[in-house]
C-alpha atoms as a PDB file:
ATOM      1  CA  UNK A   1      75.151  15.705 -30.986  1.00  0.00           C
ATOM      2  CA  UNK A   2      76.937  15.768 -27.513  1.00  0.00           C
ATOM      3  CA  UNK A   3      77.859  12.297 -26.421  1.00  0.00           C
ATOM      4  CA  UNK A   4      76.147  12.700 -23.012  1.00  0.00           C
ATOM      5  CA  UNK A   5      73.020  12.176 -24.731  1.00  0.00           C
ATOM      6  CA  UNK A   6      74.216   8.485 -24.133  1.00  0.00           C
ATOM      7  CA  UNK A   7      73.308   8.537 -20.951  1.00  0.00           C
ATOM      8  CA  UNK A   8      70.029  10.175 -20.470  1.00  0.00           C
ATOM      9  CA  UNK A   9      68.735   6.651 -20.461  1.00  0.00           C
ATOM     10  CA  UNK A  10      70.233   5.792 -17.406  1.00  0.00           C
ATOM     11  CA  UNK A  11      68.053   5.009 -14.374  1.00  0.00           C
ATOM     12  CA  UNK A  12      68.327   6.537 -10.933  1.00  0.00           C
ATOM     13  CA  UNK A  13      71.082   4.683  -9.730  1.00  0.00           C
ATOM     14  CA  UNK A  14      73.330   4.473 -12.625  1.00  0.00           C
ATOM     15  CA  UNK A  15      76.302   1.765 -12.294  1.00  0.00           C
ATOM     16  CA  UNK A  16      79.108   1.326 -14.938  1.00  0.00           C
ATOM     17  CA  UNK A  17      81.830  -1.356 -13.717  1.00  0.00           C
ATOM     18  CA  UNK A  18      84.960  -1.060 -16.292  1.00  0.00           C
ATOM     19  CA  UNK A  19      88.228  -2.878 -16.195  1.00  0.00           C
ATOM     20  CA  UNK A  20      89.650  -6.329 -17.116  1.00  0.00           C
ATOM     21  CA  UNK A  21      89.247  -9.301 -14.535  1.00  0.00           C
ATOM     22  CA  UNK A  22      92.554 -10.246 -13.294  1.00  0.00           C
ATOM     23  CA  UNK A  23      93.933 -13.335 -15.266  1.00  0.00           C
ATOM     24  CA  UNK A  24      96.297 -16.049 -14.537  1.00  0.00           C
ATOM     25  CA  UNK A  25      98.965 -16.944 -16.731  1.00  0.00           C
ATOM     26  CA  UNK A  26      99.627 -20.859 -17.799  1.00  0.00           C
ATOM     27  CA  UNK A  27     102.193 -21.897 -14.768  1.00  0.00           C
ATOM     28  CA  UNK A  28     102.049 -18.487 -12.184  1.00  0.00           C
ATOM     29  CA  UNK A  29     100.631 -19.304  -8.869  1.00  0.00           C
ATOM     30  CA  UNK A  30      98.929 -15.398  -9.163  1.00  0.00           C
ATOM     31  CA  UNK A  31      98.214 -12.647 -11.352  1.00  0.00           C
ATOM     32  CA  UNK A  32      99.009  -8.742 -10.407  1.00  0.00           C
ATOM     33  CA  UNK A  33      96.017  -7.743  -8.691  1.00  0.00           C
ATOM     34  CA  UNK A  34      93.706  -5.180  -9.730  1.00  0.00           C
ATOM     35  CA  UNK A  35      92.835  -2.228  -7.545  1.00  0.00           C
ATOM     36  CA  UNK A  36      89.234  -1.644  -7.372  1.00  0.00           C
ATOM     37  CA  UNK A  37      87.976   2.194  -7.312  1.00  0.00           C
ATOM     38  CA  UNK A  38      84.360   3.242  -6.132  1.00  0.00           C
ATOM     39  CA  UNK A  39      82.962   6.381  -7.556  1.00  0.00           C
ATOM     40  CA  UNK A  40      79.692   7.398  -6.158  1.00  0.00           C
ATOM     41  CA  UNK A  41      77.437  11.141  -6.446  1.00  0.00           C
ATOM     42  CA  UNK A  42      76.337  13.513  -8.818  1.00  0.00           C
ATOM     43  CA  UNK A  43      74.082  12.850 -11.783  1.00  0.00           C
ATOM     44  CA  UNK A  44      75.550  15.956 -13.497  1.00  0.00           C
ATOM     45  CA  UNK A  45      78.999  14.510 -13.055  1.00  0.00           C
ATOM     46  CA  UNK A  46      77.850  10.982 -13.820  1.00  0.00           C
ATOM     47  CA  UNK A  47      78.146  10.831 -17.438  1.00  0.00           C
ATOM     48  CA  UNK A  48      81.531  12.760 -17.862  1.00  0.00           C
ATOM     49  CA  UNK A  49      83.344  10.339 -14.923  1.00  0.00           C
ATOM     50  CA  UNK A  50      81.888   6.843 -17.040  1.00  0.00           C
ATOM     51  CA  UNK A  51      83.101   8.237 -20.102  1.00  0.00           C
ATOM     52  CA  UNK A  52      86.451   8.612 -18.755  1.00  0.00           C
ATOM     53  CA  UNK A  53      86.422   5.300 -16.468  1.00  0.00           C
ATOM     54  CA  UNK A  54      85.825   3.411 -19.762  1.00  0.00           C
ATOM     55  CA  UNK A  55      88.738   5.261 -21.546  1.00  0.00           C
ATOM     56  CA  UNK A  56      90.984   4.867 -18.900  1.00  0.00           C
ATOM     57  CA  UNK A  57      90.444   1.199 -18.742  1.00  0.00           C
ATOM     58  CA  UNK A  58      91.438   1.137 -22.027  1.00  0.00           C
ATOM     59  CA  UNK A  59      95.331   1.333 -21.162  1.00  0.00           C
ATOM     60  CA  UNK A  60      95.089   0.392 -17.928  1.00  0.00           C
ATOM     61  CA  UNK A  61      93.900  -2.848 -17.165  1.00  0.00           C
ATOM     62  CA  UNK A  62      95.236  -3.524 -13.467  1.00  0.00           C
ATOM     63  CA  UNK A  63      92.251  -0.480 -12.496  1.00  0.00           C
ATOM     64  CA  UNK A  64      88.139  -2.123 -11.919  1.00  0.00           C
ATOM     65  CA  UNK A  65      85.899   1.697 -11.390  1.00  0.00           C
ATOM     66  CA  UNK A  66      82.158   0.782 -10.236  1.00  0.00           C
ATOM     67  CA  UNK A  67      80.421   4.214 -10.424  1.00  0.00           C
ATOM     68  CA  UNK A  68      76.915   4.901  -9.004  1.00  0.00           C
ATOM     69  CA  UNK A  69      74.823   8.216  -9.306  1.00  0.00           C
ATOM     70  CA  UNK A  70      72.388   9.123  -7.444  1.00  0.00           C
ATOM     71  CA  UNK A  71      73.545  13.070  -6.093  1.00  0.00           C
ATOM     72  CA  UNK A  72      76.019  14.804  -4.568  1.00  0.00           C
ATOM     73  CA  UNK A  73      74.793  14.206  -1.428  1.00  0.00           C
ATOM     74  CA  UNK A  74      74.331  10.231  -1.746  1.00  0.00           C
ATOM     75  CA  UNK A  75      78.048  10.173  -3.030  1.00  0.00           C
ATOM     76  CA  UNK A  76      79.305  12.435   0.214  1.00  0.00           C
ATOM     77  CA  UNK A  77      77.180  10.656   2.701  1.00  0.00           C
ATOM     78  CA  UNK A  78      79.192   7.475   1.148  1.00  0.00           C
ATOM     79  CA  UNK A  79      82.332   9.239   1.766  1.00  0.00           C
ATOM     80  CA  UNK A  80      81.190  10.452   5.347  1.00  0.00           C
ATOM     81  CA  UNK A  81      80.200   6.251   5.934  1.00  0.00           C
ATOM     82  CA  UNK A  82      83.488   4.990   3.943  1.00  0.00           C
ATOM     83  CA  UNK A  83      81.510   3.385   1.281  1.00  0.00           C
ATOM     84  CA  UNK A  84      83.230   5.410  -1.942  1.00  0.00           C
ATOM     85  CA  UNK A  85      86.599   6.151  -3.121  1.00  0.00           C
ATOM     86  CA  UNK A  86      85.005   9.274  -4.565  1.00  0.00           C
ATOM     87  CA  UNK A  87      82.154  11.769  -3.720  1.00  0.00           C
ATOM     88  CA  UNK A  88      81.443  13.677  -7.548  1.00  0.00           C
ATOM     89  CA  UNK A  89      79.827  16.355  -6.777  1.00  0.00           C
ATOM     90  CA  UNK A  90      78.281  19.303  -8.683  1.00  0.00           C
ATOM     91  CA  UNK A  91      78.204  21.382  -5.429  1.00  0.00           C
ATOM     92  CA  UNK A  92      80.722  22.729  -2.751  1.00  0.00           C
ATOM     93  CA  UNK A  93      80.786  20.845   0.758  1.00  0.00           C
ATOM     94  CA  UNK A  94      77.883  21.899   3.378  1.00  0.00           C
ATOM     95  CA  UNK A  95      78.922  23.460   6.907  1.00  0.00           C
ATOM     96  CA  UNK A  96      77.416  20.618   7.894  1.00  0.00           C
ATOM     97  CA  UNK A  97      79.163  18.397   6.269  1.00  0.00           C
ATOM     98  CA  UNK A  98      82.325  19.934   6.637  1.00  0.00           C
ATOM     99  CA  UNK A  99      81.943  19.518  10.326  1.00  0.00           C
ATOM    100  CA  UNK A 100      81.270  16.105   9.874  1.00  0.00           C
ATOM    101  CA  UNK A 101      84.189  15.169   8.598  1.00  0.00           C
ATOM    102  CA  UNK A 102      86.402  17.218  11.224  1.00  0.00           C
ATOM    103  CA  UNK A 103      84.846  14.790  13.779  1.00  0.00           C
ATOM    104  CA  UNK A 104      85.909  12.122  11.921  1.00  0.00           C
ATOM    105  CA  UNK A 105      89.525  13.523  11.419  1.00  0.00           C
ATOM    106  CA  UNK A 106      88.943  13.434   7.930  1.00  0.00           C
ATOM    107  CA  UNK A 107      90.923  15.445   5.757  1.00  0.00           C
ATOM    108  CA  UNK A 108      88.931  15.920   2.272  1.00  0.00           C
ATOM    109  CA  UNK A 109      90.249  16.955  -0.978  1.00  0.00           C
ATOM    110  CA  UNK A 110      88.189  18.481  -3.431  1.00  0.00           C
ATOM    111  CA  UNK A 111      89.292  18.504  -6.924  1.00  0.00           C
ATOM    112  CA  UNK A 112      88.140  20.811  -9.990  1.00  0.00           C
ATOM    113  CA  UNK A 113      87.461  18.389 -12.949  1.00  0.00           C
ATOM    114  CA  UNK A 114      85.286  20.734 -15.002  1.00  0.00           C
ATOM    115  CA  UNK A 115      82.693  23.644 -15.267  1.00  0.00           C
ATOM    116  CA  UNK A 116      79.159  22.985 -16.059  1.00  0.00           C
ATOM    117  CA  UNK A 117      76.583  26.100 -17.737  1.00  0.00           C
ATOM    118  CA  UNK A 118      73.379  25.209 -15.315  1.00  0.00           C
ATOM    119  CA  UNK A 119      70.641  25.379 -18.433  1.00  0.00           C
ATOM    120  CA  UNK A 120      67.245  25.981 -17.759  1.00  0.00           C
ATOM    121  CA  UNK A 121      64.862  24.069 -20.182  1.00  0.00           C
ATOM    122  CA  UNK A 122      61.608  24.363 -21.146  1.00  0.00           C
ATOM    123  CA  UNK A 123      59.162  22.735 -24.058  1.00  0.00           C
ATOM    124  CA  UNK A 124      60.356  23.672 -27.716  1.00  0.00           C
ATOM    125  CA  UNK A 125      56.771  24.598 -28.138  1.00  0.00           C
ATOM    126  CA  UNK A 126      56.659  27.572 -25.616  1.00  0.00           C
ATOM    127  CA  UNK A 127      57.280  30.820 -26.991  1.00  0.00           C
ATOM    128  CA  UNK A 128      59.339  31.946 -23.893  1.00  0.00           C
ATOM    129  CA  UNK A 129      62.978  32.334 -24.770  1.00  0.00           C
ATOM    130  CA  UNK A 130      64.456  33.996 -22.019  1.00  0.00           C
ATOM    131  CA  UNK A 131      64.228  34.670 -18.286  1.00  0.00           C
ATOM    132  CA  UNK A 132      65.627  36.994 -15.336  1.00  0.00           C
ATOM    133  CA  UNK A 133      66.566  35.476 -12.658  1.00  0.00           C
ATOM    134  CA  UNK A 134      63.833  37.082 -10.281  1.00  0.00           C
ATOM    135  CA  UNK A 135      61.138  35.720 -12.826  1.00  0.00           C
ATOM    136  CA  UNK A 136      62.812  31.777 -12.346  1.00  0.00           C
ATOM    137  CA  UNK A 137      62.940  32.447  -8.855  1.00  0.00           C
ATOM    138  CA  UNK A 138      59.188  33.638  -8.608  1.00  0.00           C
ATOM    139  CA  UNK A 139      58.349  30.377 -10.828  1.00  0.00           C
ATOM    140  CA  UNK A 140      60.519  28.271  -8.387  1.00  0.00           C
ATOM    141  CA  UNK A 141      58.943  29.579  -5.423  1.00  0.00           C
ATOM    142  CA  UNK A 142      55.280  29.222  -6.449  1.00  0.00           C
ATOM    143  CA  UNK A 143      54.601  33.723  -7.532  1.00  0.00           C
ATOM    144  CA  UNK A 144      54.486  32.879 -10.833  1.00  0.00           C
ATOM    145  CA  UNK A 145      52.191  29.697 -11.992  1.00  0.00           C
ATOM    146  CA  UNK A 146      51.331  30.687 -15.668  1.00  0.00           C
ATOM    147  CA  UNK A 147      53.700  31.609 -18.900  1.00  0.00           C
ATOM    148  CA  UNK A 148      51.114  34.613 -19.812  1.00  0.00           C
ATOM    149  CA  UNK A 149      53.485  36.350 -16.668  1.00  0.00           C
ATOM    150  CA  UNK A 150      56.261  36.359 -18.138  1.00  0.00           C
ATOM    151  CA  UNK A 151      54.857  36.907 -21.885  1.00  0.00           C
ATOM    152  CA  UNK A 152      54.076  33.329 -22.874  1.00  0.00           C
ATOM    153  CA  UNK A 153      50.874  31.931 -23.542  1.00  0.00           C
ATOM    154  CA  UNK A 154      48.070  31.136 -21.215  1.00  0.00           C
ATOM    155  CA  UNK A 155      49.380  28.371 -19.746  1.00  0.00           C
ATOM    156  CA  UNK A 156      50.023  26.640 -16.348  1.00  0.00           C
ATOM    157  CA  UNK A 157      53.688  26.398 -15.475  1.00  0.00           C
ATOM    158  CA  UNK A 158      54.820  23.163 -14.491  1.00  0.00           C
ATOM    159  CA  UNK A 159      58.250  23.192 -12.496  1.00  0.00           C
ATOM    160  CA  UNK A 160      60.300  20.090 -11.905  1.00  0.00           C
ATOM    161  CA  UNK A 161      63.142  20.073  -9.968  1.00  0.00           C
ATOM    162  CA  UNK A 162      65.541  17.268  -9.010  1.00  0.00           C
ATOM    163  CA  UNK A 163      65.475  16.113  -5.186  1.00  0.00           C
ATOM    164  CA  UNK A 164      66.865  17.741  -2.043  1.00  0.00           C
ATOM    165  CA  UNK A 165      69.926  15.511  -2.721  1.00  0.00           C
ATOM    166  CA  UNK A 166      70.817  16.468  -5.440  1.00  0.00           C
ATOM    167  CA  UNK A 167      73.445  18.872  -5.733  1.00  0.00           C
ATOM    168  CA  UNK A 168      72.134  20.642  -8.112  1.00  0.00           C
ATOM    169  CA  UNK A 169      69.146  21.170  -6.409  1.00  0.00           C
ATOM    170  CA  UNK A 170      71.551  22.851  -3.721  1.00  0.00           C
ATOM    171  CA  UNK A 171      73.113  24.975  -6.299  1.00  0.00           C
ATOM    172  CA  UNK A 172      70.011  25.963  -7.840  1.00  0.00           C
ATOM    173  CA  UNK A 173      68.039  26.836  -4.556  1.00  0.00           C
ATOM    174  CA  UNK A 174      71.125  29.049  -3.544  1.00  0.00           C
ATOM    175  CA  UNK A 175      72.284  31.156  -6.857  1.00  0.00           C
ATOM    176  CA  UNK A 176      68.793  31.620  -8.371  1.00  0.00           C
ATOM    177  CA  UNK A 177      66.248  31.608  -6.041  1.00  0.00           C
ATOM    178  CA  UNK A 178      68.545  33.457  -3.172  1.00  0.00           C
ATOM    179  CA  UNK A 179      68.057  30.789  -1.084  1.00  0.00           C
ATOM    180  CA  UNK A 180      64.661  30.767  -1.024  1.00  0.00           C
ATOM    181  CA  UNK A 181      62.416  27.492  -0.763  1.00  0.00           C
ATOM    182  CA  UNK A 182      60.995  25.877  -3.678  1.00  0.00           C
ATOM    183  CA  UNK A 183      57.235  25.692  -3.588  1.00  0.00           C
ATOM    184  CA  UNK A 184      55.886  22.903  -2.268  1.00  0.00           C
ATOM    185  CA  UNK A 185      54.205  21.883  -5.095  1.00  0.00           C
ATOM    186  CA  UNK A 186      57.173  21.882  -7.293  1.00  0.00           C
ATOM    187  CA  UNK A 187      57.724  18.207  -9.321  1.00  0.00           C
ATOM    188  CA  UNK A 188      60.715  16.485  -7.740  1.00  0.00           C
ATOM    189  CA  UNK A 189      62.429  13.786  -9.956  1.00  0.00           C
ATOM    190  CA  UNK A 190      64.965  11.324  -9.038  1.00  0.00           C
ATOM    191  CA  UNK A 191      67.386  12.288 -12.295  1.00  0.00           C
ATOM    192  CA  UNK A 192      68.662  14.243 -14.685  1.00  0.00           C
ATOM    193  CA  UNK A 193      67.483  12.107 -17.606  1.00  0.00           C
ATOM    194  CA  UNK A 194      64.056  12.656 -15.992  1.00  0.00           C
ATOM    195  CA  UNK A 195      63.571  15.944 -15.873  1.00  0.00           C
ATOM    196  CA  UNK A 196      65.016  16.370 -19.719  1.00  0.00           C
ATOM    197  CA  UNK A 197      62.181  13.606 -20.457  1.00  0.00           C
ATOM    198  CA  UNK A 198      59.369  15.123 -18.375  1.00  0.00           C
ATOM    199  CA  UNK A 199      60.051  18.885 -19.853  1.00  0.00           C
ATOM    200  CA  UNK A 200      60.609  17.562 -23.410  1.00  0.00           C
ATOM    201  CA  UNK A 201      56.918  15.629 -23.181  1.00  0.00           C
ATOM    202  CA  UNK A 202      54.672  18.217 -21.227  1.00  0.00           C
ATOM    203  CA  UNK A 203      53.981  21.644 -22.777  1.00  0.00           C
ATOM    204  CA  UNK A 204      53.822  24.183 -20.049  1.00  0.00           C
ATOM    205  CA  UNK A 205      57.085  22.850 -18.466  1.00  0.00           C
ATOM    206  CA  UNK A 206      60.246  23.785 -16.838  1.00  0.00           C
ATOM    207  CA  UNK A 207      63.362  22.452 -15.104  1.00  0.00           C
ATOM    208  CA  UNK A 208      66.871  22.829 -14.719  1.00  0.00           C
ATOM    209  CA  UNK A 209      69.922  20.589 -16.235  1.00  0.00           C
ATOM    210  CA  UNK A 210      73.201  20.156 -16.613  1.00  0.00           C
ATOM    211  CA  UNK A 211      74.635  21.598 -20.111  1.00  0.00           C
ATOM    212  CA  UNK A 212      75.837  18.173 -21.115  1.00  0.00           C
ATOM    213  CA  UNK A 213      71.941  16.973 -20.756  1.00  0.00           C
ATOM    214  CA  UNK A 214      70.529  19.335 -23.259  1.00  0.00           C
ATOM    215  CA  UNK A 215      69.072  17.916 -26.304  1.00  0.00           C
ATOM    216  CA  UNK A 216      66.771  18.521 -29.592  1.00  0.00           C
ATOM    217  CA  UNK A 217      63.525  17.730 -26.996  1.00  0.00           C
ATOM    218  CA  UNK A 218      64.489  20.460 -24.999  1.00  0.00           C
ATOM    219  CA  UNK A 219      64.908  24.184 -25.340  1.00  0.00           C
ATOM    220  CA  UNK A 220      67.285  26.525 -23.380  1.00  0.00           C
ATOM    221  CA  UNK A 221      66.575  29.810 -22.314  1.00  0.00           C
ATOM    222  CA  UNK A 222      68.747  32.970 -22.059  1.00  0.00           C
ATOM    223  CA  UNK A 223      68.990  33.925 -18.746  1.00  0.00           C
ATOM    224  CA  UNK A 224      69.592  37.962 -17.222  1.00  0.00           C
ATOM    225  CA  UNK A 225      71.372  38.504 -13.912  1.00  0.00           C
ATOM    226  CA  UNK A 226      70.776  42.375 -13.996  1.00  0.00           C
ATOM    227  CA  UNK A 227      67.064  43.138 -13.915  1.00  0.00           C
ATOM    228  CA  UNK A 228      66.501  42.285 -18.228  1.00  0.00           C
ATOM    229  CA  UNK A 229      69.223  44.318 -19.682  1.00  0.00           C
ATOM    230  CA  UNK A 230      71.526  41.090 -20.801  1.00  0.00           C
ATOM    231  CA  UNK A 231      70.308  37.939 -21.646  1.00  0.00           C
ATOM    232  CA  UNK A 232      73.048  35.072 -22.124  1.00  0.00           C
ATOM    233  CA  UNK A 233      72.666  31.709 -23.557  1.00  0.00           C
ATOM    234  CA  UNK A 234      74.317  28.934 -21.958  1.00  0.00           C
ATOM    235  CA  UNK A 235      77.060  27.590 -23.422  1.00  0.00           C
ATOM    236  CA  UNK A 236      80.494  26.094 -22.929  1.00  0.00           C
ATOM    237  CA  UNK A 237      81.811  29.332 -24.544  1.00  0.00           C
ATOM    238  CA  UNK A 238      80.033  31.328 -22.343  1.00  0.00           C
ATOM    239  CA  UNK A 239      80.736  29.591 -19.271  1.00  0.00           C
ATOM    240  CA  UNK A 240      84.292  30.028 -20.108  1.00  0.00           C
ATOM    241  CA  UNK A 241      84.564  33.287 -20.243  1.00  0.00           C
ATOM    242  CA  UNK A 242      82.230  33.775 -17.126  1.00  0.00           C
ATOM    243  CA  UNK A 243      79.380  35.950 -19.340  1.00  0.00           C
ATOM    244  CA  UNK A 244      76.943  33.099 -18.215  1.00  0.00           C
ATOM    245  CA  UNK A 245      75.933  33.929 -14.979  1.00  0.00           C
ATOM    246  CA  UNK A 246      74.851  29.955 -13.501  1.00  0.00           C
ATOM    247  CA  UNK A 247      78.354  28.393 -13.845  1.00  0.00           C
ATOM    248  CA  UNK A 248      79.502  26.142 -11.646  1.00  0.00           C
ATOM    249  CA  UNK A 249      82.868  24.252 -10.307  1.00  0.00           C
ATOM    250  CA  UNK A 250      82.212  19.588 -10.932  1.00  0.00           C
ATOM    251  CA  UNK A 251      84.668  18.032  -8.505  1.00  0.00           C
ATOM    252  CA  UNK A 252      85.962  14.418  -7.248  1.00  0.00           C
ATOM    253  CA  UNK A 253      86.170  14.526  -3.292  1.00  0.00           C
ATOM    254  CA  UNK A 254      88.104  11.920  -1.549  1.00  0.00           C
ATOM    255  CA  UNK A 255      89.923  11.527   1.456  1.00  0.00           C
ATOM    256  CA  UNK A 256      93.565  11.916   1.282  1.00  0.00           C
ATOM    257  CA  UNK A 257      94.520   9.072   3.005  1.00  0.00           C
ATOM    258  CA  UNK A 258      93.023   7.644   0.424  1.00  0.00           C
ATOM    259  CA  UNK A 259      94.868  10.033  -2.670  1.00  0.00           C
ATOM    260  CA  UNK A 260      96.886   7.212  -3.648  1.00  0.00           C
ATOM    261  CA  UNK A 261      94.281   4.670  -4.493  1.00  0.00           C
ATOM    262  CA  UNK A 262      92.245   7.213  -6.451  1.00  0.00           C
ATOM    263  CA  UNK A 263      95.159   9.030  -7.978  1.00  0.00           C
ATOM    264  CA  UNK A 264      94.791   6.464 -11.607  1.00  0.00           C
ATOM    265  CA  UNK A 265      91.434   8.373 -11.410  1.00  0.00           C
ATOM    266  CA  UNK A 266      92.113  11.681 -10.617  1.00  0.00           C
ATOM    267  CA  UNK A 267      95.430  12.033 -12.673  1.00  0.00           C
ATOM    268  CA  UNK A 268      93.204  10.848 -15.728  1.00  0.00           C
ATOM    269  CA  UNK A 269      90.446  13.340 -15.033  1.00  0.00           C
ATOM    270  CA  UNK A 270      93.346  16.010 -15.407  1.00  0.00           C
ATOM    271  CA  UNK A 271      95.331  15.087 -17.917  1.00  0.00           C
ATOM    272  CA  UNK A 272      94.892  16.270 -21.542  1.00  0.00           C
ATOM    273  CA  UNK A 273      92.925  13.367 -22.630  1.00  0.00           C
ATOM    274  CA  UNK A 274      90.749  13.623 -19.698  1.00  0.00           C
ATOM    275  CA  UNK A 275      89.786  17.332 -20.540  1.00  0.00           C
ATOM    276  CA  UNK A 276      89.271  16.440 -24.320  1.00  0.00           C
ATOM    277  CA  UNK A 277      86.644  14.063 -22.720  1.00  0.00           C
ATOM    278  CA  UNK A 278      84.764  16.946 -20.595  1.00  0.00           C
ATOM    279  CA  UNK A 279      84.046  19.018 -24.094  1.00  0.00           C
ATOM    280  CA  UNK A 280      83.333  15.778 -25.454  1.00  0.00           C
ATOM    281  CA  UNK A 281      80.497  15.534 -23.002  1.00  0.00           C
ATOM    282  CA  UNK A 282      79.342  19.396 -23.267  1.00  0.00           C
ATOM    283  CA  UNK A 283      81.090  20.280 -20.541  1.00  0.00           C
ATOM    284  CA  UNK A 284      83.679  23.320 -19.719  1.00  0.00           C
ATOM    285  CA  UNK A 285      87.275  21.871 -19.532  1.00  0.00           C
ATOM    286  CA  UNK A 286      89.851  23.371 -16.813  1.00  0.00           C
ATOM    287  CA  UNK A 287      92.095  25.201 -19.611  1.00  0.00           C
END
């Protein structure tokens, strides 16, 4: 069982504070003051950074991290307004945004904390195992609306996608349906924890997910990025070693005028113990 099944609970906006209240010591006009880290953003990343806040706080008490999902883009829009330490983020930064933040003479780092296997999910009781990637695209985009397409049963295809904030809606929209629209009557949900719900409880279902957010109420197809002739599972194995075609870069953005305030953060996301945490989750760790 992964440990990110922990989280699947979680509402839309999910908050974790961690840390030890500063104390004052019998006869000292002050104790050492804490330093108080915001971490706001991506659902996907949401479960992996908690896990690690609470570790770190663990050893180091002086540290307070409030983190809030939501999507990548409500974590960088809280960069862009100054309202987070740190965007997480299961996207790379718009042109748009980018721009942004050259008119603010902000200078943005983006950090690699892990690699995520973008799993596509459908009901345990559908037949359908795998997919190309033209057939998810044509079911994304409203061609295909029953599994009898694509060698199911007769049944109506539900699709449920996560919102236009979401930065794995971005992803999704840009490496599997070639940047086409979703349809308009696709089901958008606020979460990842959602969508795993929704998919696991209706029949005819599909969505998309993080690989830390699969579970037994799910199934995960094989995907084929050339026409059919290879299907591949995801997988943390096969995201490392690339054969899975929907892999994807999880980052911490902050600006570095700000690097030295986050780097208690950032440092732990890194370090060995940080990276044990990431396959932990059911993630893909750096090394």
């Amino acid at each position: 069982m992964k440990t990110s099944k922990l989280f699947l609970i979680l509402p839309l906006i999910g908050m974790l504070s961690c840390g030890k209240a500063k104390t004052e010591g019998k006869g000292t006009e002050a104790s050492t003051a804490t330093v108080s880290i915001t971490i706001k953003g991506s659902d996907t990343v949401l479960p992996l950074a908690q896990k690690e806040a609470e570790d770190l706080m663990k050893t180091n008490s002086d540290v307070t991290v409030t983190i809030v999902g939501g999507g990548s883009g409500v974590g960088l829009t809280a960069l862009i307004d100054g309202t987070t330490d740190i965007a997480m983020a299961s996207r790379d930064l718009k042109t748009e945004e980018k721009l942004k933040f050259s008119e603010m003479k902000k200078d943005i780092e983006q950090v690699v904390i892990a690699y995520d296997a973008l799993t596509v999910i459908v009901n345990p009781a559908n037949s359908v195992s795998k997919l190309t990637r033209e057939q998810l695209e044509k079911i994304f985009t409203g061609q295909i609306k029953n599994w009898k397409e694509v060698g199911g049963a007769d049944e109506k295809i539900v699709a449920y996608s996560r919102e236009s904030s979401s930065g794995t809606y971005e992803f999704f929209k840009e490496e599997v349906l070639d940047k086409k629209n979703y349809a308009t009557d696709i089901l958008n949900l606020p979460a990842t924890g959602a969508i795993v719900q929704a998919v696991g409880q209706t029949k005819g279902a599909i969505g998309y997910i993080g690989l830390a957010y699969e579970t037994k109420e799910v199934k995960q197809l094989a995907v084929s990025y050339d026409q059919g002739k290879t299907f591949i599972e995801p997988s943390v194995a096969s995201a490392k070693d690339k054969t899975y075609p929907i892999s994807r870069p999880l980052f911490y953005m902050f600006d570095k005028t700000n690097a030295a305030k986050v780097k208690p953060v950032v440092d732990y996301a890194l370090s060995a113990e940080g990276q044990k945490t990431v396959a932990e989750i059911g993630y893909v760790p750096l090394n």
